[in-house]
PDB file of N, CA and C in Angstrom:
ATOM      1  N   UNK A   1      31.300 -16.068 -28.191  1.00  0.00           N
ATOM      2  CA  UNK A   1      31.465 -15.372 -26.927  1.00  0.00           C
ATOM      3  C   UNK A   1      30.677 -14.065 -26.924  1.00  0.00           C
ATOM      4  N   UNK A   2      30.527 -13.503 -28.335  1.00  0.00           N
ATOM      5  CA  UNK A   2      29.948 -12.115 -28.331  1.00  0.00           C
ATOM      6  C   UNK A   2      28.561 -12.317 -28.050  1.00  0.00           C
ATOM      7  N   UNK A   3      27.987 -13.396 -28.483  1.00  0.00           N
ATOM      8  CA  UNK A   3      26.431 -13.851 -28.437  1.00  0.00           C
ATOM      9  C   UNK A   3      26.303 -13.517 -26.882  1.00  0.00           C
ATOM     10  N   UNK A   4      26.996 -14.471 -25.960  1.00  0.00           N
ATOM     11  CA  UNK A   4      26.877 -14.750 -24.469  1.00  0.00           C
ATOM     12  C   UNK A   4      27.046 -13.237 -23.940  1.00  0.00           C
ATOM     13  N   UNK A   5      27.572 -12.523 -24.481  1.00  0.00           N
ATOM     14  CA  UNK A   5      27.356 -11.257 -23.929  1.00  0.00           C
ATOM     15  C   UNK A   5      26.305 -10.249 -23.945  1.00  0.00           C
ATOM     16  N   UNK A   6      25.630 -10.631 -25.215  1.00  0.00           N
ATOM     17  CA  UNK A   6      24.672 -10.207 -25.873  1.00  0.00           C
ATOM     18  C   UNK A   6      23.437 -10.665 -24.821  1.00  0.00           C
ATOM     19  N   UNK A   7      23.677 -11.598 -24.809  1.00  0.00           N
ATOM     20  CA  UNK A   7      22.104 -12.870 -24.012  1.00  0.00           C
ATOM     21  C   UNK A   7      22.075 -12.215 -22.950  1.00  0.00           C
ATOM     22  N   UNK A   8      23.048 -12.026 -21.928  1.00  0.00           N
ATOM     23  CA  UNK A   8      23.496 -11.239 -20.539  1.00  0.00           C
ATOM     24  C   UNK A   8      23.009  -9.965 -20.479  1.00  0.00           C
ATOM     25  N   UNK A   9      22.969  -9.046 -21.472  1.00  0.00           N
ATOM     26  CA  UNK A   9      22.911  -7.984 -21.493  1.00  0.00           C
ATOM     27  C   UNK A   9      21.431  -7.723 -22.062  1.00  0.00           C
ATOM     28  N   UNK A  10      21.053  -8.859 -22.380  1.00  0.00           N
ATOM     29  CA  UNK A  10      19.655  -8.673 -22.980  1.00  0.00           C
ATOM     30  C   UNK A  10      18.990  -9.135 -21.236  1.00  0.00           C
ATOM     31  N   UNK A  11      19.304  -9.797 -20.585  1.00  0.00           N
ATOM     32  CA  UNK A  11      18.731 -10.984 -19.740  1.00  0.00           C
ATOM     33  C   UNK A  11      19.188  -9.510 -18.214  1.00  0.00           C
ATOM     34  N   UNK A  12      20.152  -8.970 -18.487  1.00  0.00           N
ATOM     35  CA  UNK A  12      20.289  -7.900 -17.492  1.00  0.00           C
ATOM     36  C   UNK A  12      18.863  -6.918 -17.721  1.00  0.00           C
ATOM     37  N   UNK A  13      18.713  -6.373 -18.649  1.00  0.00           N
ATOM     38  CA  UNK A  13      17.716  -5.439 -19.124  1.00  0.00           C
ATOM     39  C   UNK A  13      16.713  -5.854 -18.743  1.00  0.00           C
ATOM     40  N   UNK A  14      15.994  -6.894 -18.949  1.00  0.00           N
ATOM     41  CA  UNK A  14      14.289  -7.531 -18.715  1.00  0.00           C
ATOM     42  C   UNK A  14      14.671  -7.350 -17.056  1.00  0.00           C
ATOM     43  N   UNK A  15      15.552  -8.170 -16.448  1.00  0.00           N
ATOM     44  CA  UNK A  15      15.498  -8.184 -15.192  1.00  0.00           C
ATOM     45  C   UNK A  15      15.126  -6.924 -14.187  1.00  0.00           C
ATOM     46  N   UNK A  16      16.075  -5.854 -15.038  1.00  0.00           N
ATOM     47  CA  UNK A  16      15.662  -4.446 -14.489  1.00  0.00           C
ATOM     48  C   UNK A  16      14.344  -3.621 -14.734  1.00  0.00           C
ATOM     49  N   UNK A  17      13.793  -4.188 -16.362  1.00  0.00           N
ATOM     50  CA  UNK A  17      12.637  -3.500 -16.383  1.00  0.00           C
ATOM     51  C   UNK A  17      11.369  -4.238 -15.522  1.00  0.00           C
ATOM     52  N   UNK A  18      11.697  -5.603 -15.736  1.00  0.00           N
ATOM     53  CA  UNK A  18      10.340  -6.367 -15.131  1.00  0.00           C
ATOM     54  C   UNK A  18      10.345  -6.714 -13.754  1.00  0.00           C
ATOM     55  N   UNK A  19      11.243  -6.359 -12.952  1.00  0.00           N
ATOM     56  CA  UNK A  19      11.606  -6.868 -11.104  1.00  0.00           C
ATOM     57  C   UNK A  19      11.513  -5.115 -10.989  1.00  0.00           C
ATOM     58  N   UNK A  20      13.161  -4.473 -11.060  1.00  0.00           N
ATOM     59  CA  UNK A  20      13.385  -3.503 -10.470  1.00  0.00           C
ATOM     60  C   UNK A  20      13.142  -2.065 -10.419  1.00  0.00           C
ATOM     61  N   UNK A  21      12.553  -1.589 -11.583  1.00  0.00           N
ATOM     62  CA  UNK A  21      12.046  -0.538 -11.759  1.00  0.00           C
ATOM     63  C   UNK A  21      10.302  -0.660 -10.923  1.00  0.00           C
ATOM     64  N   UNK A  22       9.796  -1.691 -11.330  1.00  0.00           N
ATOM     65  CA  UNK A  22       8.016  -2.003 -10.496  1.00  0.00           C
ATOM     66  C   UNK A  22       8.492  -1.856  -9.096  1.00  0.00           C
ATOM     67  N   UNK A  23       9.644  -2.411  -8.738  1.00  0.00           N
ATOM     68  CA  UNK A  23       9.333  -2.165  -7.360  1.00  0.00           C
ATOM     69  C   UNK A  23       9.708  -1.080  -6.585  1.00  0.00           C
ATOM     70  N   UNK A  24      10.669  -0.050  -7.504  1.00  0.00           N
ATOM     71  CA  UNK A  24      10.819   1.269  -6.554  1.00  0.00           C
ATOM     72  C   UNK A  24       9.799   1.936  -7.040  1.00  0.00           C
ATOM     73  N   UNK A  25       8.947   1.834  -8.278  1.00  0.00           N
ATOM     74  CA  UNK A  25       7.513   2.539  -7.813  1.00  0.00           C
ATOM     75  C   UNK A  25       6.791   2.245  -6.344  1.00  0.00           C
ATOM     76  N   UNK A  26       6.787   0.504  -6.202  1.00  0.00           N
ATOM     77  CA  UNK A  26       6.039   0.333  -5.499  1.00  0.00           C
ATOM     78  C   UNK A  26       6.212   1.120  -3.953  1.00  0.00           C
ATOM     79  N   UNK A  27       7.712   0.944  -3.892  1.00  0.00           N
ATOM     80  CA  UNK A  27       7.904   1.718  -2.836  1.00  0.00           C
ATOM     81  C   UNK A  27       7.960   3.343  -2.893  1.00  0.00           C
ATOM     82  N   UNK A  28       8.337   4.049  -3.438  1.00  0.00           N
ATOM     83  CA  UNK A  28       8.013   5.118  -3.959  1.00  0.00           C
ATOM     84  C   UNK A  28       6.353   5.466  -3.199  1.00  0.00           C
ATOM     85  N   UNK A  29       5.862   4.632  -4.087  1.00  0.00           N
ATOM     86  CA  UNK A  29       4.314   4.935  -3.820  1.00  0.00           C
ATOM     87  C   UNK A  29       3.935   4.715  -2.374  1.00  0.00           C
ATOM     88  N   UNK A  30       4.771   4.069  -1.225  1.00  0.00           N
ATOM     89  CA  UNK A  30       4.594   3.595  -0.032  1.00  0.00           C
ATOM     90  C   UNK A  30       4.296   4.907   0.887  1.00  0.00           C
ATOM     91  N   UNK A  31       6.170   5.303   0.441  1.00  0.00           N
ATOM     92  CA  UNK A  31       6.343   6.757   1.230  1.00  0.00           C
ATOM     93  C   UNK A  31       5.609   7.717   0.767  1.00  0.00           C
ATOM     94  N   UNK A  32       5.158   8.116  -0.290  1.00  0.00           N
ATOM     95  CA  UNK A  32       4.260   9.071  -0.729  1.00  0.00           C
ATOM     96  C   UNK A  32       3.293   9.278   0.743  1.00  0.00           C
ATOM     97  N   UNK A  33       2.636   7.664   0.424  1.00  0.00           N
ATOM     98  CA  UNK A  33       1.447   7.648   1.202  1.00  0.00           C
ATOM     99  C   UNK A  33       1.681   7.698   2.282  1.00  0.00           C
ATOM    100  N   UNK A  34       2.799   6.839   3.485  1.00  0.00           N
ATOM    101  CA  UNK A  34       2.705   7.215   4.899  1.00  0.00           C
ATOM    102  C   UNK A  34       3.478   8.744   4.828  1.00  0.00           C
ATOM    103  N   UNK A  35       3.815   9.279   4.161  1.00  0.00           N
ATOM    104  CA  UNK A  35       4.190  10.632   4.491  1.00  0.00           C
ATOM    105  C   UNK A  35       2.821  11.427   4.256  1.00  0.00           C
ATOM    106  N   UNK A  36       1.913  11.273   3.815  1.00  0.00           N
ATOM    107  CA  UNK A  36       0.891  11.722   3.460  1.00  0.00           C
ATOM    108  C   UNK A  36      -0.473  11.153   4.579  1.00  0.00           C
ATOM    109  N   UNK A  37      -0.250  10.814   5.531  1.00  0.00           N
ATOM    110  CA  UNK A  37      -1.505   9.826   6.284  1.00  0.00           C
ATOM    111  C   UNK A  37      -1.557  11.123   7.606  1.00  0.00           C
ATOM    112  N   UNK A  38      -2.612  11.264   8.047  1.00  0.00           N
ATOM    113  CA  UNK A  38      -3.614  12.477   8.732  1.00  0.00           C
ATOM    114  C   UNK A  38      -4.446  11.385   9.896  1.00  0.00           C
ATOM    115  N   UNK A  39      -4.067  12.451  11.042  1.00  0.00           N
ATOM    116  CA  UNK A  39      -4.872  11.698  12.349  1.00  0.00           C
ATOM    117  C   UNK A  39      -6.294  11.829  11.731  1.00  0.00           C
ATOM    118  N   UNK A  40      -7.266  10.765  11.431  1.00  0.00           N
ATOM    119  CA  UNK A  40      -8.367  10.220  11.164  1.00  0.00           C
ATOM    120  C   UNK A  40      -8.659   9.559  10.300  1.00  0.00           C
ATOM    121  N   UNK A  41      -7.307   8.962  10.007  1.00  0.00           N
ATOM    122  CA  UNK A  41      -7.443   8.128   8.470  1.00  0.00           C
ATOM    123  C   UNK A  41      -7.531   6.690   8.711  1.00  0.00           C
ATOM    124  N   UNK A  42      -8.498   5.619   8.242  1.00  0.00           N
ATOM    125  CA  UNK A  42      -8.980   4.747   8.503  1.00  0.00           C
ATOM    126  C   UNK A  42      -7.677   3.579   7.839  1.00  0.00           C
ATOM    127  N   UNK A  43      -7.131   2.911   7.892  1.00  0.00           N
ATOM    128  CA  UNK A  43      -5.816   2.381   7.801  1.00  0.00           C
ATOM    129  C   UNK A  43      -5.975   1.020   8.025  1.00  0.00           C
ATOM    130  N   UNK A  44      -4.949   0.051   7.264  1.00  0.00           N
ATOM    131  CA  UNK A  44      -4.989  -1.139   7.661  1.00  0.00           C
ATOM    132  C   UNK A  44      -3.392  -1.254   7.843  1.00  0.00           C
ATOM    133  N   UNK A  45      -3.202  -1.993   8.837  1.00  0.00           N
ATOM    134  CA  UNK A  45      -1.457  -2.338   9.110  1.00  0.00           C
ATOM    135  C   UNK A  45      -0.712  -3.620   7.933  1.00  0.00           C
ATOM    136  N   UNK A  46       0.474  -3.557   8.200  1.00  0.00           N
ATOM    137  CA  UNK A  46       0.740  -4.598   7.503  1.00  0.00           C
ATOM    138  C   UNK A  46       0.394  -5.944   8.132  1.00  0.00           C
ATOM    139  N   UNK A  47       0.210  -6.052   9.401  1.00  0.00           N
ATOM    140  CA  UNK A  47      -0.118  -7.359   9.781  1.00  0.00           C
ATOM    141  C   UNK A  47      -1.612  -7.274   9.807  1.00  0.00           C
ATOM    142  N   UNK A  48      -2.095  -6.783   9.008  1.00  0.00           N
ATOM    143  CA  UNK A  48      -4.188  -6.769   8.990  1.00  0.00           C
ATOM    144  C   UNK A  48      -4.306  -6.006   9.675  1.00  0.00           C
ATOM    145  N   UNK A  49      -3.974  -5.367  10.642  1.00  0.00           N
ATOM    146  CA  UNK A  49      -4.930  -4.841  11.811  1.00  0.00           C
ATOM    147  C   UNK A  49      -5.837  -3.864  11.489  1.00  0.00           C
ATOM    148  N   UNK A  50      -7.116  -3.390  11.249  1.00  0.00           N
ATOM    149  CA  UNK A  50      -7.619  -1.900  11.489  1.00  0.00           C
ATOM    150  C   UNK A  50      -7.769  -1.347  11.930  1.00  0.00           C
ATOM    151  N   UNK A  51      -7.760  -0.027  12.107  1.00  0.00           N
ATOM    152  CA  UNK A  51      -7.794   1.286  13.065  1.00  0.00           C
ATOM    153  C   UNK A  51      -7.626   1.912  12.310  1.00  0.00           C
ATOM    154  N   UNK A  52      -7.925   3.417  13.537  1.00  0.00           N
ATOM    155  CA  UNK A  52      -8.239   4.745  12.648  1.00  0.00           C
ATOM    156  C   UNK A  52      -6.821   5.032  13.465  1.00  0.00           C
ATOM    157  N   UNK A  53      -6.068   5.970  12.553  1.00  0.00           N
ATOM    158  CA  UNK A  53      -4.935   6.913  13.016  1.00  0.00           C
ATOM    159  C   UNK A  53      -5.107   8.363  14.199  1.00  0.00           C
ATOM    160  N   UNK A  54      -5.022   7.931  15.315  1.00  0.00           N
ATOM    161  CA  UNK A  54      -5.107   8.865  16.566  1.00  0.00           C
ATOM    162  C   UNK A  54      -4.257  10.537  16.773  1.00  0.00           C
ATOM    163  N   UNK A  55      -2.892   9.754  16.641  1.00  0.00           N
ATOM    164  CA  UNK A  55      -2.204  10.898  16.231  1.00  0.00           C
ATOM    165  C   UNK A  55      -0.293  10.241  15.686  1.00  0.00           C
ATOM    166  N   UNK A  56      -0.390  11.095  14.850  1.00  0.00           N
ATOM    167  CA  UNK A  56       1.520  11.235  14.407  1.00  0.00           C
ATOM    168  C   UNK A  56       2.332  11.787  15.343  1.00  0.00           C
ATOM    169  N   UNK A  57       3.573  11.251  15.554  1.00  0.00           N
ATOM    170  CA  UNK A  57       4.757  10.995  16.058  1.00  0.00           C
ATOM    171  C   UNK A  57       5.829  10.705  15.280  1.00  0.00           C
ATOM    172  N   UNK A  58       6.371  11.402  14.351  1.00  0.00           N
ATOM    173  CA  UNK A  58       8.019  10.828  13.911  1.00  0.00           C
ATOM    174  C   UNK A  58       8.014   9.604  12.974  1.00  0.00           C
ATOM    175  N   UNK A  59       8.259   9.040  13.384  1.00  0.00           N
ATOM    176  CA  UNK A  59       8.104   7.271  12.940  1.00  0.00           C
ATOM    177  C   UNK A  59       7.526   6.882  13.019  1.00  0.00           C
ATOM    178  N   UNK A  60       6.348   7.343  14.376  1.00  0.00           N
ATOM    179  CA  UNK A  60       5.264   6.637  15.346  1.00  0.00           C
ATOM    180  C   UNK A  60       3.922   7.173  14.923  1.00  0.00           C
ATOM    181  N   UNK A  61       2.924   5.732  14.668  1.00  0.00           N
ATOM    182  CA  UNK A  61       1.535   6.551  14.369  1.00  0.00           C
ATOM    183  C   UNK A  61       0.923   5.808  15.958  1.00  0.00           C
ATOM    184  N   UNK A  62       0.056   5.927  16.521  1.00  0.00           N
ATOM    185  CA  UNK A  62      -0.682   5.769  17.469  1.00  0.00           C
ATOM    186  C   UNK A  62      -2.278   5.583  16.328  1.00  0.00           C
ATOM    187  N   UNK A  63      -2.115   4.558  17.343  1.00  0.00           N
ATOM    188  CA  UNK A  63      -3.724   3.811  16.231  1.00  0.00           C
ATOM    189  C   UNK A  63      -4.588   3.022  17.030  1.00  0.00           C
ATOM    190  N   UNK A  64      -5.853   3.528  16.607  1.00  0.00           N
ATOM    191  CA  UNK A  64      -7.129   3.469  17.688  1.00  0.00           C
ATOM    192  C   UNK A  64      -7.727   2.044  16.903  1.00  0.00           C
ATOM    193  N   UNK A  65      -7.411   1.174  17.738  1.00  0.00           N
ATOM    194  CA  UNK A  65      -7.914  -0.517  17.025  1.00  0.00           C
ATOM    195  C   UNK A  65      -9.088  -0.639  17.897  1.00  0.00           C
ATOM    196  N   UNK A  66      -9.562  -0.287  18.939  1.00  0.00           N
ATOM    197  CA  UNK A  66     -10.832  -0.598  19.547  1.00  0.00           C
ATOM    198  C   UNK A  66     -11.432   0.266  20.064  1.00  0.00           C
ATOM    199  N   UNK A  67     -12.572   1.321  20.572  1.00  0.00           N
ATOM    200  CA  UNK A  67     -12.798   2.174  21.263  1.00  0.00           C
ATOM    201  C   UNK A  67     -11.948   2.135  23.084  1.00  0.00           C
ATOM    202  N   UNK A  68     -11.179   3.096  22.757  1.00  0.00           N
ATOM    203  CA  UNK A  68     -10.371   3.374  24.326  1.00  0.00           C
ATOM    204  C   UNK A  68      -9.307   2.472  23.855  1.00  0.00           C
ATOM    205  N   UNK A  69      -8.760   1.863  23.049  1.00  0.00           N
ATOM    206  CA  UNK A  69      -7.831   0.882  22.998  1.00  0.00           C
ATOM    207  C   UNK A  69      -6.876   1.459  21.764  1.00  0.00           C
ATOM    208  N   UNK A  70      -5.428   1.997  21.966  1.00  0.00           N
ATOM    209  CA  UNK A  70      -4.894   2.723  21.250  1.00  0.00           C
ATOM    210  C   UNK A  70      -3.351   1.905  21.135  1.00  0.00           C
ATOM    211  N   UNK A  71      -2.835   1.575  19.971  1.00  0.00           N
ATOM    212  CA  UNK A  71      -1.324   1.092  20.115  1.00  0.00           C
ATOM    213  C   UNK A  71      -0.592   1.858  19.255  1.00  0.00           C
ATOM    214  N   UNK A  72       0.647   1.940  19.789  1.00  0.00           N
ATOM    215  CA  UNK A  72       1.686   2.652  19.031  1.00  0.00           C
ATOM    216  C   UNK A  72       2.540   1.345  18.114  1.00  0.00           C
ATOM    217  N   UNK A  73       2.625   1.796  16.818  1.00  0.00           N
ATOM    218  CA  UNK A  73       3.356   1.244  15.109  1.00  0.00           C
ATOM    219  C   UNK A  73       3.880   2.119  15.180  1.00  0.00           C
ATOM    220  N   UNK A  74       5.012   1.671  14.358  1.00  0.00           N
ATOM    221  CA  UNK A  74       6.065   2.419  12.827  1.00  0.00           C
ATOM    222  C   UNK A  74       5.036   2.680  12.088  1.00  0.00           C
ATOM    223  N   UNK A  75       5.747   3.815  11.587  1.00  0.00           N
ATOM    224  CA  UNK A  75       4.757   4.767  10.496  1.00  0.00           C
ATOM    225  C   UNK A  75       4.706   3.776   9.200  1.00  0.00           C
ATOM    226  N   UNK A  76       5.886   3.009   9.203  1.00  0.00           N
ATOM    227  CA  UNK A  76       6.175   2.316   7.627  1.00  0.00           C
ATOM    228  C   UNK A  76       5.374   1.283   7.877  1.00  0.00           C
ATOM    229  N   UNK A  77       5.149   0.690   8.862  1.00  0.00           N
ATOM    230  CA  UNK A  77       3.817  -0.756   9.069  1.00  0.00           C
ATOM    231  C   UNK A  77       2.352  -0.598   8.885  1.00  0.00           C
ATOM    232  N   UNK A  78       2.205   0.910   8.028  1.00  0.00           N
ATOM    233  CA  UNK A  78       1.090   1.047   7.965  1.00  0.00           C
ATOM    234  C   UNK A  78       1.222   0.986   6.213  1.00  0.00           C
ATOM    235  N   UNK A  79      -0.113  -0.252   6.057  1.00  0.00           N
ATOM    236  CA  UNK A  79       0.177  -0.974   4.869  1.00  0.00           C
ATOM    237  C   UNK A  79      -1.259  -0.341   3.537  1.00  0.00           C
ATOM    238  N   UNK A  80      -2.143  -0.079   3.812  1.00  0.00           N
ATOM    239  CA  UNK A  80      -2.665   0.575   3.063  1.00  0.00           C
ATOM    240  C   UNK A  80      -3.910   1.483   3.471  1.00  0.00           C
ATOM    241  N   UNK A  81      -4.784   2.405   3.051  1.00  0.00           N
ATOM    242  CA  UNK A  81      -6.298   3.277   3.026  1.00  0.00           C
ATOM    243  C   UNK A  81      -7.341   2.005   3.728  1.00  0.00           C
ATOM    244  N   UNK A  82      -8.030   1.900   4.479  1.00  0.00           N
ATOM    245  CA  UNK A  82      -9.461   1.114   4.717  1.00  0.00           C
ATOM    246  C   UNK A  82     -10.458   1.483   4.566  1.00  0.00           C
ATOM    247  N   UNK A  83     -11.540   0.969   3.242  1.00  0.00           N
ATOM    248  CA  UNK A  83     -12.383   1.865   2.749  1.00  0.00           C
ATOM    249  C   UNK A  83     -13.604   0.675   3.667  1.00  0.00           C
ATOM    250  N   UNK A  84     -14.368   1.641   4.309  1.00  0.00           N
ATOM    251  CA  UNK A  84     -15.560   1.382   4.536  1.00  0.00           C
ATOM    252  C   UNK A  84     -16.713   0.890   3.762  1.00  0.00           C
ATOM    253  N   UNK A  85     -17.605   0.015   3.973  1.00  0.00           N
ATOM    254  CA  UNK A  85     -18.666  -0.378   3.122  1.00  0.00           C
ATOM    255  C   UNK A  85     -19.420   1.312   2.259  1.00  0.00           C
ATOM    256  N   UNK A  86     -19.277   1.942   2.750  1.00  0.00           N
ATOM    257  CA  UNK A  86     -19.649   2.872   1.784  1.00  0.00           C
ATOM    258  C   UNK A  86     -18.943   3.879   1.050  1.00  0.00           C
ATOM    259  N   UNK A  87     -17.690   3.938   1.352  1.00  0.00           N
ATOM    260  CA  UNK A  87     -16.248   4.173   0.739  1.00  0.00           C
ATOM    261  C   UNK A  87     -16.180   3.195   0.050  1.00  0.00           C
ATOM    262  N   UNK A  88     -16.444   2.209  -0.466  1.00  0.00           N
ATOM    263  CA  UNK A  88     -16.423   1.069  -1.768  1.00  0.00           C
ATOM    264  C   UNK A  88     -16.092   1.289  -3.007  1.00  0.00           C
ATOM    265  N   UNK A  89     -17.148   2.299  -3.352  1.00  0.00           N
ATOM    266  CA  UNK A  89     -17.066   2.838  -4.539  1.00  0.00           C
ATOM    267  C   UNK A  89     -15.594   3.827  -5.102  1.00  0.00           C
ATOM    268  N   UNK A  90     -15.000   4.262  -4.072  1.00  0.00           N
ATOM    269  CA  UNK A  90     -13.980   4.844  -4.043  1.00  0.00           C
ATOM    270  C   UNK A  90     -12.846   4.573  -4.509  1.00  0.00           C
ATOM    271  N   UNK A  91     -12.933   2.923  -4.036  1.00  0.00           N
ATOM    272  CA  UNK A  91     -12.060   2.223  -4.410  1.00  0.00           C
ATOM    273  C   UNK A  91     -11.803   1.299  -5.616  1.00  0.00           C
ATOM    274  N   UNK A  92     -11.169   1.219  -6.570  1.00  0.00           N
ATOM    275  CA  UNK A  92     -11.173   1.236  -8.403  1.00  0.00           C
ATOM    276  C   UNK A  92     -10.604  -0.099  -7.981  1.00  0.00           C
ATOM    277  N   UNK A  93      -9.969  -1.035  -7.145  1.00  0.00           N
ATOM    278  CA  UNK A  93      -9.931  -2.439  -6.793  1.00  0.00           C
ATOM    279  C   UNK A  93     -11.285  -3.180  -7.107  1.00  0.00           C
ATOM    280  N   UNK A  94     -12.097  -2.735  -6.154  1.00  0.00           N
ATOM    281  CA  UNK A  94     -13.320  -3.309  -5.982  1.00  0.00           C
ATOM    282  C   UNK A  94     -14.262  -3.300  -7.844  1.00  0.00           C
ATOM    283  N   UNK A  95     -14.095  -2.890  -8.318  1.00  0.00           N
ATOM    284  CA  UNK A  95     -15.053  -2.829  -9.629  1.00  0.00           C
ATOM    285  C   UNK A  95     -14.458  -3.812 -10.352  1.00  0.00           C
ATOM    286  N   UNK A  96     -15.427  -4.821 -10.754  1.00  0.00           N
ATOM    287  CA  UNK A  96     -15.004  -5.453 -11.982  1.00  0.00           C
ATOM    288  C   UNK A  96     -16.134  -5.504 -13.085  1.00  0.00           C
ATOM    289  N   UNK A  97     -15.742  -4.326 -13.943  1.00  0.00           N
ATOM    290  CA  UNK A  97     -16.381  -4.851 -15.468  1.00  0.00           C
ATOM    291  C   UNK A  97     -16.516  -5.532 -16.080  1.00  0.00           C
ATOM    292  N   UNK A  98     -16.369  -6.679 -15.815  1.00  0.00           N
ATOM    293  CA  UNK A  98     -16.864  -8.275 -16.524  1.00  0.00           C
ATOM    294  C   UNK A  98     -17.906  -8.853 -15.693  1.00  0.00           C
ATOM    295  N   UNK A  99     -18.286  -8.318 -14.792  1.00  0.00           N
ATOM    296  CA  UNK A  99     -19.685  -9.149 -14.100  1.00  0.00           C
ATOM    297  C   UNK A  99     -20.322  -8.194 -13.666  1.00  0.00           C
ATOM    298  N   UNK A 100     -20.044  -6.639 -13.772  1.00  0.00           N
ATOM    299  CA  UNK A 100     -21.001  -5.567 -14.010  1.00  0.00           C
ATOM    300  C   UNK A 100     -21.079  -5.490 -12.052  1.00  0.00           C
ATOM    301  N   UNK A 101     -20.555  -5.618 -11.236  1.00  0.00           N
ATOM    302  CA  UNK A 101     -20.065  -5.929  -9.998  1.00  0.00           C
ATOM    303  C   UNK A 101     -19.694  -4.715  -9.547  1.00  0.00           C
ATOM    304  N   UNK A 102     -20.063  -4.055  -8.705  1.00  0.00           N
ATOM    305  CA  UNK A 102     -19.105  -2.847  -8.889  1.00  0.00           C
ATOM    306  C   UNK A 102     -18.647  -2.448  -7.209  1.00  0.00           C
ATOM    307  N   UNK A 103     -19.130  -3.688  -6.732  1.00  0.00           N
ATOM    308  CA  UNK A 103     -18.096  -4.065  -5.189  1.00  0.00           C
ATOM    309  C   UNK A 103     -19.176  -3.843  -4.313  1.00  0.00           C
ATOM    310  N   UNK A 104     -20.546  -3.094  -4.104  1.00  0.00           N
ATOM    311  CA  UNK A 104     -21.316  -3.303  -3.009  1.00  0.00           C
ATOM    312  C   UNK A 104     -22.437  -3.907  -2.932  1.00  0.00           C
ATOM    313  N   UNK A 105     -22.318  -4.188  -1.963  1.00  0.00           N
ATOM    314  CA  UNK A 105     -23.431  -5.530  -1.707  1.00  0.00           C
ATOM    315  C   UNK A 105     -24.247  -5.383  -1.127  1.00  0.00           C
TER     316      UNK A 105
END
C-alpha cells in the first residue's frame, strides 16, 4: 500500500512539473505581453488575423486589419508580435542552425 502511495506521489509531481508549472509561464508570459502592447504594434490575433494596434481601451484594443478598416477585440485575443519580412531577423523562431537558414528569403 505504501508503494501505491509512493507511485501517486511520484506520478502527482511529474504531472505538476511537466503540464502545470509550463503553463502558468505560458500564461504569465501572455499578460506580460498584452499588458505591454502600444498603439502601433503590428499583432496577430488569436484567430490569425493581422493588424496594426490603433488604439487601447480597457479590455479593448481597436485594430487596423485593412487601410480605413478598424475592428474592436479583447485585449486577451491578441495572440502574438507580427514580424515583418524585415523584422525576421528579430525573431529567434525563424533561425535554424542546422541548415544555416536564418529565415529570409
Amino acid at each position: 500500500m505504501e508503494i501505491a502511495l509512493v507511485y501517486f506521489a511520484l506520478l502527482a509531481l511529474a504531472f505538476f512539473f511537466l503540464i502545470v508549472r509550463p503553463q502558468r509561464r505560458r500564461v504569465a508570459a501572455h499578460r506580460a505581453f498584452v499588458s505591454a502592447l502600444e498603439v502601433g504594434d503590428d499583432v496577430i490575433t488569436t484567430g490569425g488575423i493581422y493588424g496594426t494596434v490603433r488604439s487601447l481601451r480597457g479590455d479593448a484594443v481597436e485594430l487596423e486589419v485593412a487601410p480605413g478598416i478598424v475592428v474592436t477585440i479583447a485585449r486577451a485575443a491578441v495572440a502574438q508580435r507580427a514580424y515583418s519580412r524585415g523584422d525576421a531577423t528579430d525573431d529567434p523562431s525563424t533561425d535554424d542552425p542546422s541548415t544555416g537558414d536564418d529565415g529570409n528569403r
